[in-house]
PDB file of N, CA and C in Angstrom:
ATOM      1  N   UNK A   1       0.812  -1.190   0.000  1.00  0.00           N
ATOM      2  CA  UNK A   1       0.000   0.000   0.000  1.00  0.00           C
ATOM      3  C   UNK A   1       0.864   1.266   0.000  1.00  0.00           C
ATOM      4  N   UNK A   2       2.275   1.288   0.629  1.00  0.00           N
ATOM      5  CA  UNK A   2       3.242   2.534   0.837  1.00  0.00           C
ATOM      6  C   UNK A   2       3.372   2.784  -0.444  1.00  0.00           C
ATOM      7  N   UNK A   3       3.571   1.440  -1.752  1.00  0.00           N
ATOM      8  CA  UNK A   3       4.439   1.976  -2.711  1.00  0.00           C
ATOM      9  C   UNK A   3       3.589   2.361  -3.438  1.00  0.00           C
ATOM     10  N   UNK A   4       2.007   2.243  -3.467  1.00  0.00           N
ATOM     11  CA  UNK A   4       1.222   2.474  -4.271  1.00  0.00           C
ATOM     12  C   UNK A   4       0.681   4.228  -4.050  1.00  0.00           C
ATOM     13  N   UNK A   5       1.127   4.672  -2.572  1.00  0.00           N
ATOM     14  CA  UNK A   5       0.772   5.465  -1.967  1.00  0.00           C
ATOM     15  C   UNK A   5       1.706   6.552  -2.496  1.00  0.00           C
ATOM     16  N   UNK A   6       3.155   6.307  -2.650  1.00  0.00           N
ATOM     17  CA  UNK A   6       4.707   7.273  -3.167  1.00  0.00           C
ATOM     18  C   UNK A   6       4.546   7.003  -4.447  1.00  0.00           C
ATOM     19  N   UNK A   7       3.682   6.215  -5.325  1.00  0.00           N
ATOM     20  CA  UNK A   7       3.732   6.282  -6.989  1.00  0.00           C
ATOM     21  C   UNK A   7       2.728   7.397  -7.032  1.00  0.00           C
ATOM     22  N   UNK A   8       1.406   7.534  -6.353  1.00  0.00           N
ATOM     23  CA  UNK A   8       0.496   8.293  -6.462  1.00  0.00           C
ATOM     24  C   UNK A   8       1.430  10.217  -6.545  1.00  0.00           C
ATOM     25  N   UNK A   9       1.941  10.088  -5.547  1.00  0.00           N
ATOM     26  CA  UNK A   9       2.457  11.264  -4.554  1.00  0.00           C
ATOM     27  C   UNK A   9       3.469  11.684  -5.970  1.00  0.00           C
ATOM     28  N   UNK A  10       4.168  11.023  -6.938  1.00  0.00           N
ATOM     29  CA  UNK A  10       5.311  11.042  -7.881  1.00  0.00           C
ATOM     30  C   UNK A  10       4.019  11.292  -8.960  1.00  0.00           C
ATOM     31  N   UNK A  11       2.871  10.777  -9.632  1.00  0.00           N
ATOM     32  CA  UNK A  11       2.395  11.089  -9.943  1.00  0.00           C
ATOM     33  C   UNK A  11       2.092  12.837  -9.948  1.00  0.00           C
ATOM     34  N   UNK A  12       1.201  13.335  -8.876  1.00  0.00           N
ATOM     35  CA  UNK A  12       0.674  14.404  -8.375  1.00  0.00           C
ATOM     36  C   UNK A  12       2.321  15.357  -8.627  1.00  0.00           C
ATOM     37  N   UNK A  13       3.311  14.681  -8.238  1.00  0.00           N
ATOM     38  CA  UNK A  13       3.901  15.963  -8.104  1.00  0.00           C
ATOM     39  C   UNK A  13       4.450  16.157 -10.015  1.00  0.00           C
ATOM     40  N   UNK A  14       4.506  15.308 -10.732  1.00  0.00           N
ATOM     41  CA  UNK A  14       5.133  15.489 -11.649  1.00  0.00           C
ATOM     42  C   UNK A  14       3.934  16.283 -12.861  1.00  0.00           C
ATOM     43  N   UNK A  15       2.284  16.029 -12.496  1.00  0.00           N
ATOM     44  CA  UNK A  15       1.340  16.949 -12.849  1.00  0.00           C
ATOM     45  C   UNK A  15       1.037  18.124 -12.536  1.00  0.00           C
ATOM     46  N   UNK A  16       1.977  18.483 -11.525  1.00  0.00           N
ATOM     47  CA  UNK A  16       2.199  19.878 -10.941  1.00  0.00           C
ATOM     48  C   UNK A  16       2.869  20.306 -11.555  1.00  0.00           C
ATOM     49  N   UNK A  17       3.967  20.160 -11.675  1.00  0.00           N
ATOM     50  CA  UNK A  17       5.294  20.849 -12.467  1.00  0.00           C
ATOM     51  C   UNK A  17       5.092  21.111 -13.781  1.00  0.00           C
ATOM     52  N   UNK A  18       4.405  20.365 -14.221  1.00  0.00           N
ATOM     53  CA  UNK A  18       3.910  20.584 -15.832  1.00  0.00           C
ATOM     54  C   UNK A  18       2.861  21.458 -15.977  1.00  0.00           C
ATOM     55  N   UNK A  19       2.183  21.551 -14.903  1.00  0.00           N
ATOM     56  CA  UNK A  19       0.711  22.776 -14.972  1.00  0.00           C
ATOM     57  C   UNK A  19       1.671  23.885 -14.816  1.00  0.00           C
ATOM     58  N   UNK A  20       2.615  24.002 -13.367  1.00  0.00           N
ATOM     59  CA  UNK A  20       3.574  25.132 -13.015  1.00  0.00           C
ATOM     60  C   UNK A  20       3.680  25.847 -14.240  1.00  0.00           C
ATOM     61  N   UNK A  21       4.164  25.224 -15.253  1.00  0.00           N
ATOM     62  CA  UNK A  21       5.833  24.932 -16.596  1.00  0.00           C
ATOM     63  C   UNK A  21       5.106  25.321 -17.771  1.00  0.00           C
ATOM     64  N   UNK A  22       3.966  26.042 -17.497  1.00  0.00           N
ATOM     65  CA  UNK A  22       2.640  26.081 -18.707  1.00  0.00           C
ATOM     66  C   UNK A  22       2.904  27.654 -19.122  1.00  0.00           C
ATOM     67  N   UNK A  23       3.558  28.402 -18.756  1.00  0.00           N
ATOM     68  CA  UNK A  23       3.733  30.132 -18.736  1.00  0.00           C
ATOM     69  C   UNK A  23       4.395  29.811 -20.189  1.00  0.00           C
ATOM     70  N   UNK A  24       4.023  31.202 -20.906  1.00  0.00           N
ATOM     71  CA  UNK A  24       4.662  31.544 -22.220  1.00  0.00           C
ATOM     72  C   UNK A  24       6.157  32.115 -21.663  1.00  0.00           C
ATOM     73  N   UNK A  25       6.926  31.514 -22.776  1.00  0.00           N
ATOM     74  CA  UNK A  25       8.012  32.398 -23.245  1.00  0.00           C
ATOM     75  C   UNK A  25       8.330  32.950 -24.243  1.00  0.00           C
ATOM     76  N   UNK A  26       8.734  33.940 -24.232  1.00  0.00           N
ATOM     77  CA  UNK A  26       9.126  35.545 -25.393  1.00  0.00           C
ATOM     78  C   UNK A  26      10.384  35.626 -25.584  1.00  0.00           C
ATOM     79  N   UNK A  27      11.199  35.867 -26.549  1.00  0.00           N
ATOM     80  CA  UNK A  27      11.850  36.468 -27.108  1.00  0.00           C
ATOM     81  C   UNK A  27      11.766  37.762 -26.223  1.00  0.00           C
ATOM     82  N   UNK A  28      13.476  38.273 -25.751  1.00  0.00           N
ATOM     83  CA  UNK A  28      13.091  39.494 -24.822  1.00  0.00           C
ATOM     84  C   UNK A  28      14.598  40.296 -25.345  1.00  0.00           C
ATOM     85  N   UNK A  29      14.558  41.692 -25.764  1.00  0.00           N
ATOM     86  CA  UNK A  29      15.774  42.320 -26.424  1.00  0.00           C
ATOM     87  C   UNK A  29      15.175  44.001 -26.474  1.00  0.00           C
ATOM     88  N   UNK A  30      16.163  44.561 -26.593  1.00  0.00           N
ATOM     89  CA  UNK A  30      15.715  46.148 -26.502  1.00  0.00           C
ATOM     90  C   UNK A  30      16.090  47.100 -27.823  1.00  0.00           C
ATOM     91  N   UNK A  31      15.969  47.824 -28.674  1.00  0.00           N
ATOM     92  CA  UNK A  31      15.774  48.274 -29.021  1.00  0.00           C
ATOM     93  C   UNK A  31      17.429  48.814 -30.199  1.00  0.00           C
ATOM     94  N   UNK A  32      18.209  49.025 -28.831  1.00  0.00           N
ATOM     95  CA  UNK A  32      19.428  49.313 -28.596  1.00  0.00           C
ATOM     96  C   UNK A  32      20.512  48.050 -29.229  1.00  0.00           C
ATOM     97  N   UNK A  33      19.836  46.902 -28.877  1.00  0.00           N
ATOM     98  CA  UNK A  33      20.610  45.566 -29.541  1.00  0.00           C
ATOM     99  C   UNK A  33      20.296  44.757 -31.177  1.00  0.00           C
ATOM    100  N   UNK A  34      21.347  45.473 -31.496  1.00  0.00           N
ATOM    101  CA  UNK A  34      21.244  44.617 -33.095  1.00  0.00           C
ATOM    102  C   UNK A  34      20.736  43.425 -33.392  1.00  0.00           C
ATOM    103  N   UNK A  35      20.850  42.440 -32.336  1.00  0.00           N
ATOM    104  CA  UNK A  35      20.697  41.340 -32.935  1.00  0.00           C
ATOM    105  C   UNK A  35      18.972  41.079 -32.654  1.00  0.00           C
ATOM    106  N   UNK A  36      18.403  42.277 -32.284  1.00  0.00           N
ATOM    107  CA  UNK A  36      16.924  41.928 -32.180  1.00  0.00           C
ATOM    108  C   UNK A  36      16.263  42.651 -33.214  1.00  0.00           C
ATOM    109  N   UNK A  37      16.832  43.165 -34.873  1.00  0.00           N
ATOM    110  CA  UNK A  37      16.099  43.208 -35.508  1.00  0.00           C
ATOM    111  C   UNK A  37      16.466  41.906 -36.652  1.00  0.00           C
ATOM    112  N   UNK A  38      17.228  41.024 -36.110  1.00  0.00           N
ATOM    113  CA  UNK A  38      17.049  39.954 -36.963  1.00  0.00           C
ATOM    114  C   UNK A  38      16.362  38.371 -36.197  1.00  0.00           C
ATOM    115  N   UNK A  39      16.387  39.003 -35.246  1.00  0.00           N
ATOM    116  CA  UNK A  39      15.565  37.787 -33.594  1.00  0.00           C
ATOM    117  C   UNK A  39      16.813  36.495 -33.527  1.00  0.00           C
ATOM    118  N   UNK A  40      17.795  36.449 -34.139  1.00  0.00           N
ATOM    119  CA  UNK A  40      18.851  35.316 -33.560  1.00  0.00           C
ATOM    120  C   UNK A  40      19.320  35.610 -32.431  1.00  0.00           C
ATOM    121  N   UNK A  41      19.822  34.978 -31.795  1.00  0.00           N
ATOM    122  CA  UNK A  41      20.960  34.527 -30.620  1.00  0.00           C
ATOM    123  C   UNK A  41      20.318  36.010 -29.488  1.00  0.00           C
ATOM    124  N   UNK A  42      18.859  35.838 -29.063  1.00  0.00           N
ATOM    125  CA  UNK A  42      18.469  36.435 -28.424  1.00  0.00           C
ATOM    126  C   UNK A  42      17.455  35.634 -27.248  1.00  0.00           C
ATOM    127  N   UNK A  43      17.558  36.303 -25.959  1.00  0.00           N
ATOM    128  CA  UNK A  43      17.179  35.073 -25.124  1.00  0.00           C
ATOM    129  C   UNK A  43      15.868  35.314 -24.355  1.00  0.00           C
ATOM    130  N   UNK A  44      15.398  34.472 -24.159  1.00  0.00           N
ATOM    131  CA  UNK A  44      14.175  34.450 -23.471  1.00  0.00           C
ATOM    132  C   UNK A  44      13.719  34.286 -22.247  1.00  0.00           C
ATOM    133  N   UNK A  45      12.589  35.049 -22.214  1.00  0.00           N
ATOM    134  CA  UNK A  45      12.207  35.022 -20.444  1.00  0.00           C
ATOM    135  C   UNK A  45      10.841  34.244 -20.457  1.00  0.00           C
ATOM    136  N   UNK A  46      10.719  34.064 -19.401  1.00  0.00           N
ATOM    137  CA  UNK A  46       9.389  33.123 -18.515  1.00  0.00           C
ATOM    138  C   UNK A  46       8.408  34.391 -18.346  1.00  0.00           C
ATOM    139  N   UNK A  47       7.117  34.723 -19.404  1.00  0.00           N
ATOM    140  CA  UNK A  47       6.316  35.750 -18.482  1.00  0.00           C
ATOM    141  C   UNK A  47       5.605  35.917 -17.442  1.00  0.00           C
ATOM    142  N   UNK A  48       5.005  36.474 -17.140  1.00  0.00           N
ATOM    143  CA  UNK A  48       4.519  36.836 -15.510  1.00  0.00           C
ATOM    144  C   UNK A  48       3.317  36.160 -15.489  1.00  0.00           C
ATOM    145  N   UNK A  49       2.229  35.775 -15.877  1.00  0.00           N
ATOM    146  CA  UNK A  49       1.049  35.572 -15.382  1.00  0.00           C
ATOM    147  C   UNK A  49       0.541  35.002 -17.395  1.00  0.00           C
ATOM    148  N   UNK A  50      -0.844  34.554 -17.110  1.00  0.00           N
ATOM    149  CA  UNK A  50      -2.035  34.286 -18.039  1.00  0.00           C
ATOM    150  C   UNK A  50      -2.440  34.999 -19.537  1.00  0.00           C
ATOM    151  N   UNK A  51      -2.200  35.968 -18.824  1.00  0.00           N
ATOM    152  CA  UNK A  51      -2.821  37.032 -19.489  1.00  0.00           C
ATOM    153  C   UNK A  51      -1.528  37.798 -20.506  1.00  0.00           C
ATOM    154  N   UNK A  52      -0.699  37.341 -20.719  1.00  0.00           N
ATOM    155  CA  UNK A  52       0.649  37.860 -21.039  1.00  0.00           C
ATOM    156  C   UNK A  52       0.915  37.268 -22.210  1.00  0.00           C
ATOM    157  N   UNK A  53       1.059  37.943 -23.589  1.00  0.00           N
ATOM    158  CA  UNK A  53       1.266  37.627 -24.720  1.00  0.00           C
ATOM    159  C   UNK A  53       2.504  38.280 -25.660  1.00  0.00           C
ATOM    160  N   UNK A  54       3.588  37.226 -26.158  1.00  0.00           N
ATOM    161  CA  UNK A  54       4.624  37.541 -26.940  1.00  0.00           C
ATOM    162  C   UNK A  54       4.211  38.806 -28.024  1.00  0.00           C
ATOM    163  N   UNK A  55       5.187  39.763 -27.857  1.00  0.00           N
ATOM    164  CA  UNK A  55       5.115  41.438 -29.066  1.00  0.00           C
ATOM    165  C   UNK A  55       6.271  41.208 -29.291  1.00  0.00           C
ATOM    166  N   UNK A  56       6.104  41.800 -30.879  1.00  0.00           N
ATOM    167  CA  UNK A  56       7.716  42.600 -31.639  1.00  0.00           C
ATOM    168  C   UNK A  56       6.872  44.110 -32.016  1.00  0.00           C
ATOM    169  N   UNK A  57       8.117  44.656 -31.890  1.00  0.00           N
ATOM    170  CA  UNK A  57       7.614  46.393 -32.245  1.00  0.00           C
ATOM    171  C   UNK A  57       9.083  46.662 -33.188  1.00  0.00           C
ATOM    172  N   UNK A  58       8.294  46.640 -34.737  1.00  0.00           N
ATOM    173  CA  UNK A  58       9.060  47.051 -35.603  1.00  0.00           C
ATOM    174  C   UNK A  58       9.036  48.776 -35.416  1.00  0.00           C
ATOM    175  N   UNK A  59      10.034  49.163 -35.955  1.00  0.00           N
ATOM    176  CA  UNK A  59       9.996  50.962 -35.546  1.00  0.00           C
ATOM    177  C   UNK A  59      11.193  51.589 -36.650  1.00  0.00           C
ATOM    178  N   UNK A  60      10.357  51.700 -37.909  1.00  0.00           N
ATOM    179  CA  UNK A  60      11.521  52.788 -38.875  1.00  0.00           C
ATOM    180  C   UNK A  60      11.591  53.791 -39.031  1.00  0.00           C
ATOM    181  N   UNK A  61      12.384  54.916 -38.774  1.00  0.00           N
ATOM    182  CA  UNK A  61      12.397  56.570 -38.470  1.00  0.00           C
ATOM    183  C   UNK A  61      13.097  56.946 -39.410  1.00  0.00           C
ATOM    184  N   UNK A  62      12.980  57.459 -40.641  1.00  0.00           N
ATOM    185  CA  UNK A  62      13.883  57.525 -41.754  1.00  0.00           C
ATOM    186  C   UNK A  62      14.906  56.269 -41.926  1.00  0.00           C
ATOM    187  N   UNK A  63      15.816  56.556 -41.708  1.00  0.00           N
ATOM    188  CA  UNK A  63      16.907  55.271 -42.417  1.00  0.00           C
ATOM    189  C   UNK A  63      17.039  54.240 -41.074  1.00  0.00           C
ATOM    190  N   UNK A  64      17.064  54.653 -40.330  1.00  0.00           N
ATOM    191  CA  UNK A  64      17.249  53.823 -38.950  1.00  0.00           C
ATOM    192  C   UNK A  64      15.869  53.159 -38.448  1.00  0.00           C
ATOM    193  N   UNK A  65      16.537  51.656 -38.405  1.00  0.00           N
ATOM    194  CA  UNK A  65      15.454  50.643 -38.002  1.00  0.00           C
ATOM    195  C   UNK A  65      15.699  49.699 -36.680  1.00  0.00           C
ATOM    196  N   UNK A  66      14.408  49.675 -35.660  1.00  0.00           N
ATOM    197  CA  UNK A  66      14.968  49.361 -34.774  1.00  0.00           C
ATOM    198  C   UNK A  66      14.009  48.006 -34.121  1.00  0.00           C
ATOM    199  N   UNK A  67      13.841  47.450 -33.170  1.00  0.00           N
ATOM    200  CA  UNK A  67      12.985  45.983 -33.259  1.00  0.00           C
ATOM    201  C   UNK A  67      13.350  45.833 -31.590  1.00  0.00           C
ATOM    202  N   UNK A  68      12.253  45.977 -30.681  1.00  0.00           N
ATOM    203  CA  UNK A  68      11.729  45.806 -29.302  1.00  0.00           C
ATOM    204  C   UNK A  68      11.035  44.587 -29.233  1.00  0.00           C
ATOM    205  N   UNK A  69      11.290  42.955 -28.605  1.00  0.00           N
ATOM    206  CA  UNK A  69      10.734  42.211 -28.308  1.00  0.00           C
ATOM    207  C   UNK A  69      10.442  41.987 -26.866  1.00  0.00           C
ATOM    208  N   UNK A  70       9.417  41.225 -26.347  1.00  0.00           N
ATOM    209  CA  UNK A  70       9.393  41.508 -24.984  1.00  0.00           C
ATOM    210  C   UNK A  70       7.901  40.614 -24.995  1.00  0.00           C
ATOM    211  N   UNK A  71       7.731  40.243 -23.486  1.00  0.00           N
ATOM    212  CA  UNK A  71       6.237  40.251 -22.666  1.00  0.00           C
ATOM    213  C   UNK A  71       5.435  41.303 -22.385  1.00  0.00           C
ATOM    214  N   UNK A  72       4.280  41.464 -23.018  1.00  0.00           N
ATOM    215  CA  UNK A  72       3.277  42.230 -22.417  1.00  0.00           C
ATOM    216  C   UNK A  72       1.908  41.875 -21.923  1.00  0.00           C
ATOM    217  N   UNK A  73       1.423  42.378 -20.865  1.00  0.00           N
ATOM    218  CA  UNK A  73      -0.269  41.842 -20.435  1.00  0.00           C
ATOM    219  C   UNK A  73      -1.255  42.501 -21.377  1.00  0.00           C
ATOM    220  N   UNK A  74      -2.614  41.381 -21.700  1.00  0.00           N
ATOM    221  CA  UNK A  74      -3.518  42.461 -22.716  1.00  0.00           C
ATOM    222  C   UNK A  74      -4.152  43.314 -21.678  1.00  0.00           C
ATOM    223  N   UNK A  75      -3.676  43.579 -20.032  1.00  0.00           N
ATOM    224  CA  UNK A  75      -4.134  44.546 -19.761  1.00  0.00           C
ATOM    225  C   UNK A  75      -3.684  45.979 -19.150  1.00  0.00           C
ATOM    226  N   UNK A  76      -2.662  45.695 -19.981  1.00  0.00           N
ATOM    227  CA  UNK A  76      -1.907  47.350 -19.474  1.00  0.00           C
ATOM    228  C   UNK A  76      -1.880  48.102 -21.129  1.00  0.00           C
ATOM    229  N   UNK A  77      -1.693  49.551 -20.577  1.00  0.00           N
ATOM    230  CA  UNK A  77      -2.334  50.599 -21.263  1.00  0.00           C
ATOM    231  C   UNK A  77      -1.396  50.488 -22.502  1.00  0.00           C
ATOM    232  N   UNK A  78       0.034  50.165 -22.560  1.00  0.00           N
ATOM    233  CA  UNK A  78       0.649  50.199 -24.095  1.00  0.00           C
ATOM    234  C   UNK A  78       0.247  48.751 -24.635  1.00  0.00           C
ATOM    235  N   UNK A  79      -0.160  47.548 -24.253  1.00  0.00           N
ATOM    236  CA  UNK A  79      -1.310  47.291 -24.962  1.00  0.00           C
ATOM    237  C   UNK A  79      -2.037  47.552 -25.944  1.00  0.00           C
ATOM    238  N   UNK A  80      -2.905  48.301 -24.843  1.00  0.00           N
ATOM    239  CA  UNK A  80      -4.600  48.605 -25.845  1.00  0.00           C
ATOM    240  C   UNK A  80      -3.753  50.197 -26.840  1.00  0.00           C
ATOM    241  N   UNK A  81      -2.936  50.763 -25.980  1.00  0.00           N
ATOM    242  CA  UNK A  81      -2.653  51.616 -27.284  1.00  0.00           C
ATOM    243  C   UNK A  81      -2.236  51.103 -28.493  1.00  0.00           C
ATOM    244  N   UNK A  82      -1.608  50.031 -28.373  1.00  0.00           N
ATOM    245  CA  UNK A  82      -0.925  49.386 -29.473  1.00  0.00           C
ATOM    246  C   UNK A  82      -2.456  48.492 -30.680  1.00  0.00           C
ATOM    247  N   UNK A  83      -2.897  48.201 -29.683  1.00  0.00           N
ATOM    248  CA  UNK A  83      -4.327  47.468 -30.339  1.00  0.00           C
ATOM    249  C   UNK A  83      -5.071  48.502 -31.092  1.00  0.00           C
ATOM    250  N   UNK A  84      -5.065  49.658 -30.444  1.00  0.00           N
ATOM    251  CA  UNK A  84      -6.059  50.412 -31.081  1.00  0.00           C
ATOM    252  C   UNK A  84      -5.347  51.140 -32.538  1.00  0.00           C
ATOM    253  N   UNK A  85      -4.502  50.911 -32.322  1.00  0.00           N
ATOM    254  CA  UNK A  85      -3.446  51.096 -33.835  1.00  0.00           C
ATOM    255  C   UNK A  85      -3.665  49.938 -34.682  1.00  0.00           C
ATOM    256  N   UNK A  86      -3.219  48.644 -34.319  1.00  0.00           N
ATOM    257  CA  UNK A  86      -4.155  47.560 -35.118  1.00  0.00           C
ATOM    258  C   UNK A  86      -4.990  46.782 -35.616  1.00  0.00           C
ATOM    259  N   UNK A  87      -6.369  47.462 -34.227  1.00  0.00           N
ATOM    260  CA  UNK A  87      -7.588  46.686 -34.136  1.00  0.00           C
ATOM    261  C   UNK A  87      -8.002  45.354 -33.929  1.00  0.00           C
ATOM    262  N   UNK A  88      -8.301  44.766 -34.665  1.00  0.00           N
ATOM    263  CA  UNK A  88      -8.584  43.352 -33.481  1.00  0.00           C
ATOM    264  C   UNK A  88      -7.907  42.332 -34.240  1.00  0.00           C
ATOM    265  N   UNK A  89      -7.010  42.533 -35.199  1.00  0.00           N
ATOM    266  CA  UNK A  89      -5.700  41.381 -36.090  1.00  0.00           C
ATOM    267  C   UNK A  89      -4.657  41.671 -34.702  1.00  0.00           C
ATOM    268  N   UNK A  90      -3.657  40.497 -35.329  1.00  0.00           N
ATOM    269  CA  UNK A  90      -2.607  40.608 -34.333  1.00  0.00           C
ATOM    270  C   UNK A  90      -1.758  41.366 -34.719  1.00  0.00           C
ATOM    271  N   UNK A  91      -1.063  41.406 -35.861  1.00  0.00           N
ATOM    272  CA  UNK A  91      -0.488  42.574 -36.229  1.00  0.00           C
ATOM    273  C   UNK A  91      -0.708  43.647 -37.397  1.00  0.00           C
ATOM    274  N   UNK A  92      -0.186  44.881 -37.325  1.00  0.00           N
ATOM    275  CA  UNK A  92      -0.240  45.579 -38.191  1.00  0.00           C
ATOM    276  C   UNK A  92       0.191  46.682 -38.067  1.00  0.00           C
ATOM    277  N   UNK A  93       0.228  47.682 -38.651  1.00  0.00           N
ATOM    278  CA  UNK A  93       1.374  48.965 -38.786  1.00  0.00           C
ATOM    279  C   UNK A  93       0.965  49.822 -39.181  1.00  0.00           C
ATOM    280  N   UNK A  94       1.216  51.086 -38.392  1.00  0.00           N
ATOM    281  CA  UNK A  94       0.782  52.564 -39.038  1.00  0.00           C
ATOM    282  C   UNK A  94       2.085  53.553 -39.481  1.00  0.00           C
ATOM    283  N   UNK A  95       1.500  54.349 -40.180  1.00  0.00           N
ATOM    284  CA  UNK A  95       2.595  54.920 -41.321  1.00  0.00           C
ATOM    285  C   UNK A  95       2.808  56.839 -41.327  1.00  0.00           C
ATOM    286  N   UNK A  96       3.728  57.058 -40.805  1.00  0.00           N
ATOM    287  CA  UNK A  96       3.699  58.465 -40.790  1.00  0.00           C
ATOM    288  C   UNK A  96       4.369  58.974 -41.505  1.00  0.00           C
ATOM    289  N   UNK A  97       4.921  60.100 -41.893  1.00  0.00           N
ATOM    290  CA  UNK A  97       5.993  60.892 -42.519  1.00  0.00           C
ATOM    291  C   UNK A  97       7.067  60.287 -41.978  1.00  0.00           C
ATOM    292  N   UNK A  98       7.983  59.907 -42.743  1.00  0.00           N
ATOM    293  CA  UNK A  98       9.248  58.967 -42.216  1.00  0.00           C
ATOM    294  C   UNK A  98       9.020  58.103 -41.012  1.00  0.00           C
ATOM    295  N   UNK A  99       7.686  57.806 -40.741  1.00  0.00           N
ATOM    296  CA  UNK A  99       8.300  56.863 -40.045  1.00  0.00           C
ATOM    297  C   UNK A  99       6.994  55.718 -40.096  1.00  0.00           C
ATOM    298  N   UNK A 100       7.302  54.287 -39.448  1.00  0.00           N
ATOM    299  CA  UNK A 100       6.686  53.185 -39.844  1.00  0.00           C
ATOM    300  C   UNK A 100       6.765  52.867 -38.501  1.00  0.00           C
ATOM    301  N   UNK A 101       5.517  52.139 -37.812  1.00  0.00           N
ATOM    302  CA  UNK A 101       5.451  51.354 -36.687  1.00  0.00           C
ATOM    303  C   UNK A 101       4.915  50.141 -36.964  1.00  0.00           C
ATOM    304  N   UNK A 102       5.324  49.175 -36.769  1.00  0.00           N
ATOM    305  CA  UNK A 102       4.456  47.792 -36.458  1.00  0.00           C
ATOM    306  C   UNK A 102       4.240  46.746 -35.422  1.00  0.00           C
ATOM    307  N   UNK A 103       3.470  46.638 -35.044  1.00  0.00           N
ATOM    308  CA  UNK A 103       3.092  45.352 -34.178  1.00  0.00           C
ATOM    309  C   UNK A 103       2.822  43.874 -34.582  1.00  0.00           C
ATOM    310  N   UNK A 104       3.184  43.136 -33.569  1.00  0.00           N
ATOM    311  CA  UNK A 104       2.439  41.702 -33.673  1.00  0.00           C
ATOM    312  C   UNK A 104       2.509  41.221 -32.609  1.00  0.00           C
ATOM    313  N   UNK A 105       1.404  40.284 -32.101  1.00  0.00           N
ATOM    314  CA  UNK A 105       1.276  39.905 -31.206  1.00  0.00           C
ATOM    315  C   UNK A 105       0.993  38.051 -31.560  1.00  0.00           C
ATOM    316  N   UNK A 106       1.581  37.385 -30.296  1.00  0.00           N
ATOM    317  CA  UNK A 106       1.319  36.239 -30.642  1.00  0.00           C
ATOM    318  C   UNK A 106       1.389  35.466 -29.240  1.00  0.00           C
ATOM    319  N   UNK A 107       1.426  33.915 -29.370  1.00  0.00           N
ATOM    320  CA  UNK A 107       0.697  33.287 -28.003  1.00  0.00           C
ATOM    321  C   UNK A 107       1.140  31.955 -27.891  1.00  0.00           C
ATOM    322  N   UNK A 108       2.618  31.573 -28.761  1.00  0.00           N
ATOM    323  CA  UNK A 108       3.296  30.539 -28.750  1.00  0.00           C
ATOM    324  C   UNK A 108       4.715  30.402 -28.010  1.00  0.00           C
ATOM    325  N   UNK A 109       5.417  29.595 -27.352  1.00  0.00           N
ATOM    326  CA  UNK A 109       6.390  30.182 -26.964  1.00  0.00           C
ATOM    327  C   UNK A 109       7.328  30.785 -27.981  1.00  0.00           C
ATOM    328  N   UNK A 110       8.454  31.799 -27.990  1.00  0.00           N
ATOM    329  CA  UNK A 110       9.405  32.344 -28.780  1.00  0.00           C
ATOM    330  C   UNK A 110       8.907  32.673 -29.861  1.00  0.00           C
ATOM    331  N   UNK A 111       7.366  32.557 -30.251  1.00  0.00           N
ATOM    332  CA  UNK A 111       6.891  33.180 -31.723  1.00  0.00           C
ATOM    333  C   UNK A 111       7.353  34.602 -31.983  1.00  0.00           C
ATOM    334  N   UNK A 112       8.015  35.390 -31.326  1.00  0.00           N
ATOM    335  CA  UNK A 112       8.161  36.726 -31.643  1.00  0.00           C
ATOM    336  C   UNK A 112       9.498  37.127 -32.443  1.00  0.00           C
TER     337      UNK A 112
END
């Protein structure tokens, strides 16, 4: 009955760790680092909570191009600003006098 009792217990704990182990990961780089407008040899973080979905923020200002990856929640305010620039697709891009913004959003690990 003990061993049937410590298979159960090895069970339970190894269905824990895998529910734990369920958080997205992103692609995470700043703006400042080259190698995040081509997304290689860039590393990733564990995000915070549920509600937290992989972004790239393309950003061209005349000749200079720059690429922000990261975790964000759909409920903080650069978010919905960002949404309300693309509406309810995941990504898309608005266009000014020299300059180009784009978003995408996604919900796989490292899709960004």
């Amino acid at each position: 009955m003990a061993t049937k009792s410590y298979m159960m217990f090895q069970v339970f704990c190894l269905i824990s760790v895998f529910c734990l182990n369920t958080a997205l990961q992103c692609k995470v780089c700043t703006k400042e680092d080259s190698n995040c407008v081509i997304g290689d040899n860039i590393e990733s973080r564990t995000c915070g909570n549920g509600e937290d979905l992989c972004f790239t923020w393309f950003d061209r200002k005349g000749i200079e191009v720059r690429v922000e990856r990261d975790c964000i929640s759909s409920g903080t305010k650069g978010y919905k600003a960002m949404k309300k620039v693309i509406g309810s697709r995941n990504s898309g891009c608005i266009k000014n006098i020299n300059r180009l913004d784009c978003f995408a959003f996604c919900s796989l690990d490292d899709c960004n």
